[in-house]
PDB file of N, CA and C in Angstrom:
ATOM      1  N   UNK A   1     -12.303 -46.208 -10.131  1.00  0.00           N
ATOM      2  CA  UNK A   1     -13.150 -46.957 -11.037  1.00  0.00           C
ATOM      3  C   UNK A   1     -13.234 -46.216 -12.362  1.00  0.00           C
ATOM      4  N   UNK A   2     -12.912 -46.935 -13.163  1.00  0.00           N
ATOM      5  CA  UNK A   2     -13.385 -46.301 -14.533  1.00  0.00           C
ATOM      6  C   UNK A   2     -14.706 -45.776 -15.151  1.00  0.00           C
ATOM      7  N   UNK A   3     -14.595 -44.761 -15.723  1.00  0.00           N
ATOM      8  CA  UNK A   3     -16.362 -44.338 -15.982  1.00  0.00           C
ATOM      9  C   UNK A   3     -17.062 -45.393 -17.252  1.00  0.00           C
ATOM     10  N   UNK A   4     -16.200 -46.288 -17.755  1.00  0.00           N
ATOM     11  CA  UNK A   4     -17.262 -47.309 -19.135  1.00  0.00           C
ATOM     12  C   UNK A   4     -17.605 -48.399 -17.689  1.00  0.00           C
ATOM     13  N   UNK A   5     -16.670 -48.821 -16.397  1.00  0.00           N
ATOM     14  CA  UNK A   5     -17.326 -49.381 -15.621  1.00  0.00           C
ATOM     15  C   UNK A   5     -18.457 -48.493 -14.970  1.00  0.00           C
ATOM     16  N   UNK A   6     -18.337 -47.680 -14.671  1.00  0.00           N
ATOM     17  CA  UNK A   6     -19.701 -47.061 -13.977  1.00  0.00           C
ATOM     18  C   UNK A   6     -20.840 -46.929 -14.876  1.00  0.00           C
ATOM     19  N   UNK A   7     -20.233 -46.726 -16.150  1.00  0.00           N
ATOM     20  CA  UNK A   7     -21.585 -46.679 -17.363  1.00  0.00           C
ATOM     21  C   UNK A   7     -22.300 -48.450 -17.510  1.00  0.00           C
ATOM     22  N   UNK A   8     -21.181 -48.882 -17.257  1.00  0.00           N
ATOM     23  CA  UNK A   8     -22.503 -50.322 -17.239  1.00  0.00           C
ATOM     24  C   UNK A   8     -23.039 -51.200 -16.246  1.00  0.00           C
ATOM     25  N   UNK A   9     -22.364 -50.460 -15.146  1.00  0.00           N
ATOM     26  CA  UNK A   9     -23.460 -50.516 -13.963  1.00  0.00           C
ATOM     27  C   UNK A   9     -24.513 -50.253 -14.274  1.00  0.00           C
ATOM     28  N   UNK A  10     -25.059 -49.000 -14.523  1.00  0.00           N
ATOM     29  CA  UNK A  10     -26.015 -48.015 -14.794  1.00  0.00           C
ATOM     30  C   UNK A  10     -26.998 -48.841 -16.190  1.00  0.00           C
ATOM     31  N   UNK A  11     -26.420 -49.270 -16.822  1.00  0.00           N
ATOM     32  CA  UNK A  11     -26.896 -50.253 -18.026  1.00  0.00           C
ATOM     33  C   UNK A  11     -27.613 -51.525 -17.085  1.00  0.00           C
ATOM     34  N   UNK A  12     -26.775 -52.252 -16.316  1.00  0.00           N
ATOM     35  CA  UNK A  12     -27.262 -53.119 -15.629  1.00  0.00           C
ATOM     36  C   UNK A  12     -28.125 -52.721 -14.551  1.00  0.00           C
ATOM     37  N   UNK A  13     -28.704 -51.789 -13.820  1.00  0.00           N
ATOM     38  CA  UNK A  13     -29.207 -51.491 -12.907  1.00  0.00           C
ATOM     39  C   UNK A  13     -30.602 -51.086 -13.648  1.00  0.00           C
ATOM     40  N   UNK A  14     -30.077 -50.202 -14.717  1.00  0.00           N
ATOM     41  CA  UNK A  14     -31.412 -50.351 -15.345  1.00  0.00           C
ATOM     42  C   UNK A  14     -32.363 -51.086 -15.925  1.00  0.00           C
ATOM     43  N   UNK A  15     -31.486 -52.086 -16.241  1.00  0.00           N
ATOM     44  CA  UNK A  15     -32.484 -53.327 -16.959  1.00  0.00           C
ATOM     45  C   UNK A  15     -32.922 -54.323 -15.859  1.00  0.00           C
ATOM     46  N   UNK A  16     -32.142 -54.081 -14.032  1.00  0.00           N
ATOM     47  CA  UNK A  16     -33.059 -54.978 -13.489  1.00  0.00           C
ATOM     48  C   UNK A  16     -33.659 -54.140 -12.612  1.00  0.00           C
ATOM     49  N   UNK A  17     -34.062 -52.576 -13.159  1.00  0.00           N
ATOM     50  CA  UNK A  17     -35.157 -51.885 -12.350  1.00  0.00           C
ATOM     51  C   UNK A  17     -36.469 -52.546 -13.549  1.00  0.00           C
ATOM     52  N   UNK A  18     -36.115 -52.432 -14.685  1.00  0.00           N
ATOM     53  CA  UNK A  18     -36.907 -52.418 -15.892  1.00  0.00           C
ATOM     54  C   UNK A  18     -37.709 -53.967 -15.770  1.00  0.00           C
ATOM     55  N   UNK A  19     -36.800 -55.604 -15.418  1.00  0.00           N
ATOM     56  CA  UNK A  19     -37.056 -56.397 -15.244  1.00  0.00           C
ATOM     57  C   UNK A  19     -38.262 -56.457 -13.720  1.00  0.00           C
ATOM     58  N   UNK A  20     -37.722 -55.898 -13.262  1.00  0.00           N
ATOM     59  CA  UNK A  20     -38.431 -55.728 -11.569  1.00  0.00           C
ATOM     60  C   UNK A  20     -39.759 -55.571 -11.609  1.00  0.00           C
ATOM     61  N   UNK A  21     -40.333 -54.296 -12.921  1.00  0.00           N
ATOM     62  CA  UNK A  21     -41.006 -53.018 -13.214  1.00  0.00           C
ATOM     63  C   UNK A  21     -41.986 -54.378 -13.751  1.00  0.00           C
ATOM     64  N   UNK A  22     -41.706 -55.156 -14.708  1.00  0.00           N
ATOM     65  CA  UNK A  22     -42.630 -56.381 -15.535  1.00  0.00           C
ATOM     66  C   UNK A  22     -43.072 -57.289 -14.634  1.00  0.00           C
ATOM     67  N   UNK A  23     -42.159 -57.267 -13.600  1.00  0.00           N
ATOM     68  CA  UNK A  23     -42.424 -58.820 -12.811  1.00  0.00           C
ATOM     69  C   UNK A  23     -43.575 -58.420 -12.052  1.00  0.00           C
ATOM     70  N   UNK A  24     -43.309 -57.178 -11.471  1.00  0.00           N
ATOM     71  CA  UNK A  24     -44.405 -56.300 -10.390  1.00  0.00           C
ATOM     72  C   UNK A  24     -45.526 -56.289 -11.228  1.00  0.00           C
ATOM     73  N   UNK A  25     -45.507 -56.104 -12.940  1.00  0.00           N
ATOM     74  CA  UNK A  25     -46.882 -55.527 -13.173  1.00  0.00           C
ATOM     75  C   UNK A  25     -47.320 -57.423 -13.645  1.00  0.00           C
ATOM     76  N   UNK A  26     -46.514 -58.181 -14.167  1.00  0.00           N
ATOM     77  CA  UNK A  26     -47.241 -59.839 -14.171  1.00  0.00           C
ATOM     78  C   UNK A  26     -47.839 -60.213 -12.940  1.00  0.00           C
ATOM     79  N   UNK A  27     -47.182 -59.619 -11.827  1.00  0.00           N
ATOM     80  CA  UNK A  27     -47.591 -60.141 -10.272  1.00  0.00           C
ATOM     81  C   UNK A  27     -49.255 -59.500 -10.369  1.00  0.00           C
ATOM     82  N   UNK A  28     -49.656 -58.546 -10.619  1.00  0.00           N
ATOM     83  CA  UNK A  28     -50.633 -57.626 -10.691  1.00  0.00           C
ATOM     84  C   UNK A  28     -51.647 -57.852 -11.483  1.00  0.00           C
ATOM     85  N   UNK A  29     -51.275 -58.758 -12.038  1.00  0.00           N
ATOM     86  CA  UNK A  29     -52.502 -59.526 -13.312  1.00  0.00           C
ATOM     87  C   UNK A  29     -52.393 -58.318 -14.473  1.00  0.00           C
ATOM     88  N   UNK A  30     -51.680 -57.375 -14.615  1.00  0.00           N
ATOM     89  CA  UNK A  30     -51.546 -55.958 -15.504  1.00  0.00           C
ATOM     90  C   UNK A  30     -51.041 -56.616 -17.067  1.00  0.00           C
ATOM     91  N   UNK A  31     -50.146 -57.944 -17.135  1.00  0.00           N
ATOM     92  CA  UNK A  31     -49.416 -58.256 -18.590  1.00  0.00           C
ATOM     93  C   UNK A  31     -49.436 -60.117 -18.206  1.00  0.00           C
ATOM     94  N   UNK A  32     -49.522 -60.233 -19.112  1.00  0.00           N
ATOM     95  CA  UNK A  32     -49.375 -61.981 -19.087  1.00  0.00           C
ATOM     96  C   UNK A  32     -48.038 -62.316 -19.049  1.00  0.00           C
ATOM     97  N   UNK A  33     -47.639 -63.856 -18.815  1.00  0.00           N
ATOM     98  CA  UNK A  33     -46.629 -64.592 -18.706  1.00  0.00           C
ATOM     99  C   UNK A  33     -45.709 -64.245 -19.815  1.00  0.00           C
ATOM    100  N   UNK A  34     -46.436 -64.534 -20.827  1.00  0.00           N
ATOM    101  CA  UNK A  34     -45.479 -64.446 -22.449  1.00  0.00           C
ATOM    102  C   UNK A  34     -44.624 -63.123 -22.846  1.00  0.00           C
ATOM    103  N   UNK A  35     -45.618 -62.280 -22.781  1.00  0.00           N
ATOM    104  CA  UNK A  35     -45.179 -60.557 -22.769  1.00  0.00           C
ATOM    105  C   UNK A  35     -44.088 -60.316 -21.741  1.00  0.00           C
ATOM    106  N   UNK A  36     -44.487 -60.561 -21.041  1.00  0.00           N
ATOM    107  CA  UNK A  36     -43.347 -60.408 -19.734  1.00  0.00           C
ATOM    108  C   UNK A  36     -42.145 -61.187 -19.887  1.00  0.00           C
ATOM    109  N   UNK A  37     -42.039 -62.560 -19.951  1.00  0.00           N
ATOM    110  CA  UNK A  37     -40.961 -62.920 -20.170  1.00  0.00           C
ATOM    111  C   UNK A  37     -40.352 -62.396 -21.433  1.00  0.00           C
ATOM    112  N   UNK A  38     -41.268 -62.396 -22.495  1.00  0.00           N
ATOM    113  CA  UNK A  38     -40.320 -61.688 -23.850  1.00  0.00           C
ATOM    114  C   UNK A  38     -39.226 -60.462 -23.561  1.00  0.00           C
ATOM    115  N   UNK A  39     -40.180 -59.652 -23.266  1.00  0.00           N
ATOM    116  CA  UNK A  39     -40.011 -58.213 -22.766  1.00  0.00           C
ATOM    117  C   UNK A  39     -38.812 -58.548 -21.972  1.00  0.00           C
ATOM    118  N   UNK A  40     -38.657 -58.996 -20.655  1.00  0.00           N
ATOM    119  CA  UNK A  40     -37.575 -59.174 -20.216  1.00  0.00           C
ATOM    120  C   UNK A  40     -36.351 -59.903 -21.057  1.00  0.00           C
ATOM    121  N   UNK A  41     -36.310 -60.567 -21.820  1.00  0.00           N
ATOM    122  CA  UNK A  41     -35.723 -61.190 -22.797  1.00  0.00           C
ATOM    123  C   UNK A  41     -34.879 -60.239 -23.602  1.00  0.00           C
ATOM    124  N   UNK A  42     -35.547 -59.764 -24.231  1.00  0.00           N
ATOM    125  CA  UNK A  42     -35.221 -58.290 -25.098  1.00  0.00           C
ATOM    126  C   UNK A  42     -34.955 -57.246 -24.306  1.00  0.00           C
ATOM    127  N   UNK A  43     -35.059 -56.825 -23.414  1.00  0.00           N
ATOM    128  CA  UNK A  43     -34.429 -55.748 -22.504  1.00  0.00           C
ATOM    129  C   UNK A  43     -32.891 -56.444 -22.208  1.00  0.00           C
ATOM    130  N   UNK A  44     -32.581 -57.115 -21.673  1.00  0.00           N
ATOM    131  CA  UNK A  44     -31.584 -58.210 -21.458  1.00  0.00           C
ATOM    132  C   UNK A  44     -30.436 -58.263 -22.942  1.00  0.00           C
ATOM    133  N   UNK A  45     -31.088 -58.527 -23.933  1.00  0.00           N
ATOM    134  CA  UNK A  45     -30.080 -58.512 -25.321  1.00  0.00           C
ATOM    135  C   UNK A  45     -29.585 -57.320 -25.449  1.00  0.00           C
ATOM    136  N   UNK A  46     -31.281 -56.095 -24.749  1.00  0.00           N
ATOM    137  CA  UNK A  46     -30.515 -55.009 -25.099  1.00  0.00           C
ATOM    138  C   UNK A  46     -29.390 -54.077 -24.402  1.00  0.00           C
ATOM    139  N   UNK A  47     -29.434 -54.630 -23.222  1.00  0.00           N
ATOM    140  CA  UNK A  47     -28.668 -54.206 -21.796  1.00  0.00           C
ATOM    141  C   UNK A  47     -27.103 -54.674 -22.818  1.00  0.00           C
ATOM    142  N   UNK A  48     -26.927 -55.945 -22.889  1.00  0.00           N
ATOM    143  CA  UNK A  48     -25.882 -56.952 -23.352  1.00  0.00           C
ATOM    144  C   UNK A  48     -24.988 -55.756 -24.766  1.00  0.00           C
ATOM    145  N   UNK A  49     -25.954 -55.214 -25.525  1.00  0.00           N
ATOM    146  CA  UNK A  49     -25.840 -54.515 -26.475  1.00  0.00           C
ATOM    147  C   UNK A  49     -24.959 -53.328 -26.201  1.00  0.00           C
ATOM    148  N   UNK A  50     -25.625 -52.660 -25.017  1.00  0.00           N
ATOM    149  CA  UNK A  50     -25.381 -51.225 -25.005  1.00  0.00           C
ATOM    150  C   UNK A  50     -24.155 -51.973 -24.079  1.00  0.00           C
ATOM    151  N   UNK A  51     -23.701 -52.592 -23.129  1.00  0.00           N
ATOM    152  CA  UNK A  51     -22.010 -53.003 -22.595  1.00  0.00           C
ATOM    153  C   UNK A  51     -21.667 -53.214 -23.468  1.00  0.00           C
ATOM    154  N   UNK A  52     -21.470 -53.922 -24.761  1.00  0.00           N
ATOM    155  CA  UNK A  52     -20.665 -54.306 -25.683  1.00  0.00           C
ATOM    156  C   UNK A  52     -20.426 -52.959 -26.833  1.00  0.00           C
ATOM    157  N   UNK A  53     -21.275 -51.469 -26.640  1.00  0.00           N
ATOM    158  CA  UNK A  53     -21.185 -50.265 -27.508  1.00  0.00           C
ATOM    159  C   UNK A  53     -20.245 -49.641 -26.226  1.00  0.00           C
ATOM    160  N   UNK A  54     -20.538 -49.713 -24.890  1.00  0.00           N
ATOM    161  CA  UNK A  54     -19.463 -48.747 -24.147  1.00  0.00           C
ATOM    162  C   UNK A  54     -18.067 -49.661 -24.259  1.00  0.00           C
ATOM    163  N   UNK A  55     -18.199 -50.818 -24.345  1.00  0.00           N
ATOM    164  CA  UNK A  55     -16.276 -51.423 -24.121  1.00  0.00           C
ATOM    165  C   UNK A  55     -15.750 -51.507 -25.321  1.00  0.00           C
ATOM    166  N   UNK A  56     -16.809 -51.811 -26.711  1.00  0.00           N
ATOM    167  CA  UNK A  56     -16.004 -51.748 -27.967  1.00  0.00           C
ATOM    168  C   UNK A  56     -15.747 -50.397 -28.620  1.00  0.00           C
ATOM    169  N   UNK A  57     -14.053 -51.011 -28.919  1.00  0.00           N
ATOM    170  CA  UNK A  57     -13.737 -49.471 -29.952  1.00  0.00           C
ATOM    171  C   UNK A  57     -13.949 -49.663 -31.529  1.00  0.00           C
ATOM    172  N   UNK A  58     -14.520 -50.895 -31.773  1.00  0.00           N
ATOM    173  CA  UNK A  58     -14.187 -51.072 -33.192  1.00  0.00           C
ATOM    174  C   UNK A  58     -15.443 -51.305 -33.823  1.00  0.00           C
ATOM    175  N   UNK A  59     -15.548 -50.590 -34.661  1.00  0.00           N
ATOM    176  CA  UNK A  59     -17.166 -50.404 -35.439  1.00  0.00           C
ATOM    177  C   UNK A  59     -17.667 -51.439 -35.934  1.00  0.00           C
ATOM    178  N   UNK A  60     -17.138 -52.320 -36.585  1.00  0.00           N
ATOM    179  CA  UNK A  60     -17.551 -53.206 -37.048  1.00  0.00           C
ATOM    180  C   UNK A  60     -17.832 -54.001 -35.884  1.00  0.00           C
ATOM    181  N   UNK A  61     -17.654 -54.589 -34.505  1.00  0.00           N
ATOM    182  CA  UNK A  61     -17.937 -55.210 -33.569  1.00  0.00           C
ATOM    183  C   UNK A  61     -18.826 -54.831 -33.063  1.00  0.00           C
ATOM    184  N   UNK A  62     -19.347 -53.331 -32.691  1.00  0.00           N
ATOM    185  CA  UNK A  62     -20.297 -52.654 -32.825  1.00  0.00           C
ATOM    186  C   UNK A  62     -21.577 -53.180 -33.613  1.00  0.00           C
ATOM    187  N   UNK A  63     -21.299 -53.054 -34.772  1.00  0.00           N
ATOM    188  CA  UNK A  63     -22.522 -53.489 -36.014  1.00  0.00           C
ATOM    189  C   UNK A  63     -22.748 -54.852 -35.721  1.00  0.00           C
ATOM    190  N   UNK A  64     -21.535 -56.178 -35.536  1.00  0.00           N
ATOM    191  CA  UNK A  64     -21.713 -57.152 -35.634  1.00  0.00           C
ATOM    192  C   UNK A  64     -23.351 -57.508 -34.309  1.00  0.00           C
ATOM    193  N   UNK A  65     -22.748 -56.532 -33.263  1.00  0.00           N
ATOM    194  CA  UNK A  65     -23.852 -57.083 -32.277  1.00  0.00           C
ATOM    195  C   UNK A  65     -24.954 -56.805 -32.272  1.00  0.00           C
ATOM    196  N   UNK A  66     -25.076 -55.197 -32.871  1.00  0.00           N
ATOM    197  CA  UNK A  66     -26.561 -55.028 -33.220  1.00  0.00           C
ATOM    198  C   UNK A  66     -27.290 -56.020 -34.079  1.00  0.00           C
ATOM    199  N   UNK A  67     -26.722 -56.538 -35.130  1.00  0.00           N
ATOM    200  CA  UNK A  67     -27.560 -57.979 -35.876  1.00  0.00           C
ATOM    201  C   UNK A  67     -27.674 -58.885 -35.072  1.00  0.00           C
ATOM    202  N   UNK A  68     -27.026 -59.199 -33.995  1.00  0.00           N
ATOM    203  CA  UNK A  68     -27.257 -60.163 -33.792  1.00  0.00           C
ATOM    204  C   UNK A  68     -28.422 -59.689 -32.277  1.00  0.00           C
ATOM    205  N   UNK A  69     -28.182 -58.918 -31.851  1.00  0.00           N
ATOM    206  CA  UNK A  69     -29.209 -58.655 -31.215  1.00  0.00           C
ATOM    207  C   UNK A  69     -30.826 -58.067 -31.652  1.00  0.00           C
ATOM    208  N   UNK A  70     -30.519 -57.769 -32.984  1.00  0.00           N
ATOM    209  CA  UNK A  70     -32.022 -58.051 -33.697  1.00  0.00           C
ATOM    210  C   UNK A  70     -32.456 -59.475 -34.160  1.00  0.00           C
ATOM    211  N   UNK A  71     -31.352 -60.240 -34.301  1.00  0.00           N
ATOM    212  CA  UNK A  71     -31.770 -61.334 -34.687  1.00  0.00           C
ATOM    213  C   UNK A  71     -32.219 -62.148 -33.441  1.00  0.00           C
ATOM    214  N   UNK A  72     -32.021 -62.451 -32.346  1.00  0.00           N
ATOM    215  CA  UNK A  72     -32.292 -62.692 -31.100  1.00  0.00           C
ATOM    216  C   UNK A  72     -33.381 -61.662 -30.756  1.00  0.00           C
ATOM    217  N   UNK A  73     -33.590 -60.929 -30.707  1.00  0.00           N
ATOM    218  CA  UNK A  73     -35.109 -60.495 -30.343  1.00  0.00           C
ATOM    219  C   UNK A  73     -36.398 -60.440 -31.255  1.00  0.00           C
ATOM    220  N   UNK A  74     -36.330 -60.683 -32.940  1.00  0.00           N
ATOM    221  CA  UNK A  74     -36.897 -61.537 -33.883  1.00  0.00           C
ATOM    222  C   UNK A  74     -36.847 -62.729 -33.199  1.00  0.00           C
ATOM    223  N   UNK A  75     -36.035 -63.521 -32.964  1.00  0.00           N
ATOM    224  CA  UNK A  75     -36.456 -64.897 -32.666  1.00  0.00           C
ATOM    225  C   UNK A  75     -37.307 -65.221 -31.503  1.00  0.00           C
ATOM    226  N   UNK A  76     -37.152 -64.289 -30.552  1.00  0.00           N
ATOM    227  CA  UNK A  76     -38.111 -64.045 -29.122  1.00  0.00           C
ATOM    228  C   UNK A  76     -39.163 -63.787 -30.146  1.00  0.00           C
ATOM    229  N   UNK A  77     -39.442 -63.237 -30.706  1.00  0.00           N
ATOM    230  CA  UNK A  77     -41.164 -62.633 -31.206  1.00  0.00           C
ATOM    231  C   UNK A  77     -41.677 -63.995 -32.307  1.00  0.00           C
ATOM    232  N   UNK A  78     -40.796 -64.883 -32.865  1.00  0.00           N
ATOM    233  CA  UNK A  78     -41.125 -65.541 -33.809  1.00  0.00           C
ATOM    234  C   UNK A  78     -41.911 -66.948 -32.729  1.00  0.00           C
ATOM    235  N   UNK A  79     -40.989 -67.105 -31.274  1.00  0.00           N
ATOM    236  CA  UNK A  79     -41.478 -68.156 -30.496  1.00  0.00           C
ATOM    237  C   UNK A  79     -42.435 -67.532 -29.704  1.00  0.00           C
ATOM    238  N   UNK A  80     -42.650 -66.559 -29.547  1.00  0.00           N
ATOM    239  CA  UNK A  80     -44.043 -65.958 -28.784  1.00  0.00           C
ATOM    240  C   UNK A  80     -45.344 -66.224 -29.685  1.00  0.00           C
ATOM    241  N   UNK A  81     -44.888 -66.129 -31.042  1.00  0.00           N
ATOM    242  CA  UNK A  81     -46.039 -65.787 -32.017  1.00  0.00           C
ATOM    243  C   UNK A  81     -46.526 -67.202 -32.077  1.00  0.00           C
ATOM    244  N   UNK A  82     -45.716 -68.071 -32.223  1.00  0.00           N
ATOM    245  CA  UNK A  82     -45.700 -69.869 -32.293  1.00  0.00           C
ATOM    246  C   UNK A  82     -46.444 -70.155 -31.202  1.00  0.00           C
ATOM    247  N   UNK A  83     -46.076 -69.705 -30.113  1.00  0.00           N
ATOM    248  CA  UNK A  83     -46.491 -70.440 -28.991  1.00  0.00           C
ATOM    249  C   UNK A  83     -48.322 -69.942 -28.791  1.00  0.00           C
ATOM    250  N   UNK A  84     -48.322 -68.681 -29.298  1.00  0.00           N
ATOM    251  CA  UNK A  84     -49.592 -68.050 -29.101  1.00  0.00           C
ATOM    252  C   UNK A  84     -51.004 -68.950 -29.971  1.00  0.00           C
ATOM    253  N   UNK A  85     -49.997 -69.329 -31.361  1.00  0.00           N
ATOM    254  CA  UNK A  85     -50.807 -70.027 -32.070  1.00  0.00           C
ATOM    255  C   UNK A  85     -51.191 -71.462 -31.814  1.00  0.00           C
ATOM    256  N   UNK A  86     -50.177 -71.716 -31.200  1.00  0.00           N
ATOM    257  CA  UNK A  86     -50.247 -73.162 -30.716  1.00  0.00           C
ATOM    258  C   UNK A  86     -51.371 -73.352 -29.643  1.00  0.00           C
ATOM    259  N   UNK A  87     -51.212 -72.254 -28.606  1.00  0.00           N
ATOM    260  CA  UNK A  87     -52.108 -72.777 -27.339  1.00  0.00           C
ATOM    261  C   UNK A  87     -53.423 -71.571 -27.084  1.00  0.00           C
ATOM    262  N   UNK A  88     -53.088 -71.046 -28.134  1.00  0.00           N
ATOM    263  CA  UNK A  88     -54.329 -70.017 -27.705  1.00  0.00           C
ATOM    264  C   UNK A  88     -55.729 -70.203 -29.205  1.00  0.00           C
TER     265      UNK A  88
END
């Protein structure tokens, strides 16, 4: 097995210990629905992020994803903020 495959195992294992970690504390009454799903949301872009920094060699593909993975987790916070205003 190659070690960029074993490195994103380890990427993926962590983000569904990390996902696990939110669900356990929403189960717990500890974080609300919204937070939690965000949070998992954005852990997820960022999991997506860090596989696409271990398999790419080319910098600019690199950069391209970090924007776009800020721009996708801005947009998670822009529909949390909406939704908060809307129903709360």
């Amino acid at each position: 097995m190659k070690l960029k495959n074993i490195f994103s195992f380890g990427v993926i294992a962590y983000f569904t210990y990390k996902g696990i970690s939110k669900l356990i504390k929403y189960d717990k009454g500890e974080s609300n629905f919204d937070d939690t799903i965000s949070g998992i949301g954005k852990d997820a872009i960022n999991s997506v992020n860090d596989i696409a920094a271990i398999f790419s060699d080319d910098e600019n593909e690199k950069n391209l994803c970090d924007g776009i993975s800020e721009l996708a987790k801005n947009g998670i916070d822009v529909i949390v903020a909406a939704k908060r205003d809307i129903y709360d």
